[in-house]
Structures are given as C-alpha cells and as structure tokens.
Protein backbone atom coordinates (compact mmCIF):
# COMPACT_ATOMS: atom_id res chain seq x y z
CA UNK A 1 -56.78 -18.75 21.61
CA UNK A 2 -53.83 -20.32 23.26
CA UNK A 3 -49.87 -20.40 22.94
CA UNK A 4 -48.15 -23.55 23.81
CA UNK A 5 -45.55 -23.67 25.96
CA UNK A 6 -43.03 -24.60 23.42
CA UNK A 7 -43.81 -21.32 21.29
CA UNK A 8 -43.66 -19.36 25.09
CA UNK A 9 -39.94 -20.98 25.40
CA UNK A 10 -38.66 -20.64 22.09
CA UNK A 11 -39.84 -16.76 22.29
CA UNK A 12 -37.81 -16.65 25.37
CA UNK A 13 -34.63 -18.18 24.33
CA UNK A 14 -35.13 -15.91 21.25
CA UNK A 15 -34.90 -13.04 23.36
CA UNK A 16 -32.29 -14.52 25.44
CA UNK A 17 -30.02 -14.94 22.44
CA UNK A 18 -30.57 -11.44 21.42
CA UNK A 19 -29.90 -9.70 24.55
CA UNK A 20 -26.18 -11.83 24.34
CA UNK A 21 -25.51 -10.37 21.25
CA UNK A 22 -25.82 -6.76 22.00
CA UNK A 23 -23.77 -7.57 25.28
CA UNK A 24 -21.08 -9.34 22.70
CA UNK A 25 -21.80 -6.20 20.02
CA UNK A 26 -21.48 -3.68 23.06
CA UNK A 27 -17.94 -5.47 24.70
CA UNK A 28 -16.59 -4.96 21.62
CA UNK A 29 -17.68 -1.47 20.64
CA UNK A 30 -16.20 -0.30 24.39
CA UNK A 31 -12.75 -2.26 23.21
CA UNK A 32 -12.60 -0.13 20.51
CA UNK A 33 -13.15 2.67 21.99
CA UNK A 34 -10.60 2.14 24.27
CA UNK A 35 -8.19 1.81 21.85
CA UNK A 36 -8.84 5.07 19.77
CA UNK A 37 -8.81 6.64 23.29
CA UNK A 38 -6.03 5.98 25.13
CA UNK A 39 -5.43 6.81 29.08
CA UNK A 40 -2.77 9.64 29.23
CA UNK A 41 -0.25 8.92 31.75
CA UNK A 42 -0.84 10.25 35.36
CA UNK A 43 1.31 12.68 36.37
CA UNK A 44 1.62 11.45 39.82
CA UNK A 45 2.16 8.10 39.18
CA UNK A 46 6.27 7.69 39.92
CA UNK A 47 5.24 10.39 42.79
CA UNK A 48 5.56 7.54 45.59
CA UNK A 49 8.07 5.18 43.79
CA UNK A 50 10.74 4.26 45.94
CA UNK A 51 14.30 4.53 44.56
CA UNK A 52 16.46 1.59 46.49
C-alpha cells in the first residue's frame, strides 16, 4: 500500500501548524507569568549612576 504525496504534505503542514500553536500557546503562558511575577528591583542598580 502506498501514500501519495499530497496525504505525506498535508500530514506535514498538519504538524507544522500544530507545533505554531504550542509556540503561540507557550509565548503567551511565559507573558503571563511574567506578569504575576514581577522582577524586584536590584539593589545595585543607582550604584554607578552619575549625579551631574
């Protein structure tokens, strides 16, 4: 038995398509993450700021 290479491609761009989405599903899952976990702000951070 065969597959033709149209069924070969479609299964392809099928998978294609689904690895975008988890890349879309896991952007936004690190986005929110970000936001329920904010940086705190380094204590050394005005340490070199120069004050002219």
């Amino acid at each position: 038995m065969s597959v033709s290479p149209n069924q070969i491609r479609a299964l392809e761009k099928r998978n294609k398509a689904g690895n975008f989405a988890k890349k879309i599903k896991a952007k936004t899952r690190r986005k929110m993450h970000d936001l329920s976990n904010p940086l705190e702000p380094d204590e050394f951070a005005d340490m070199w700021k120069d004050d002219e």
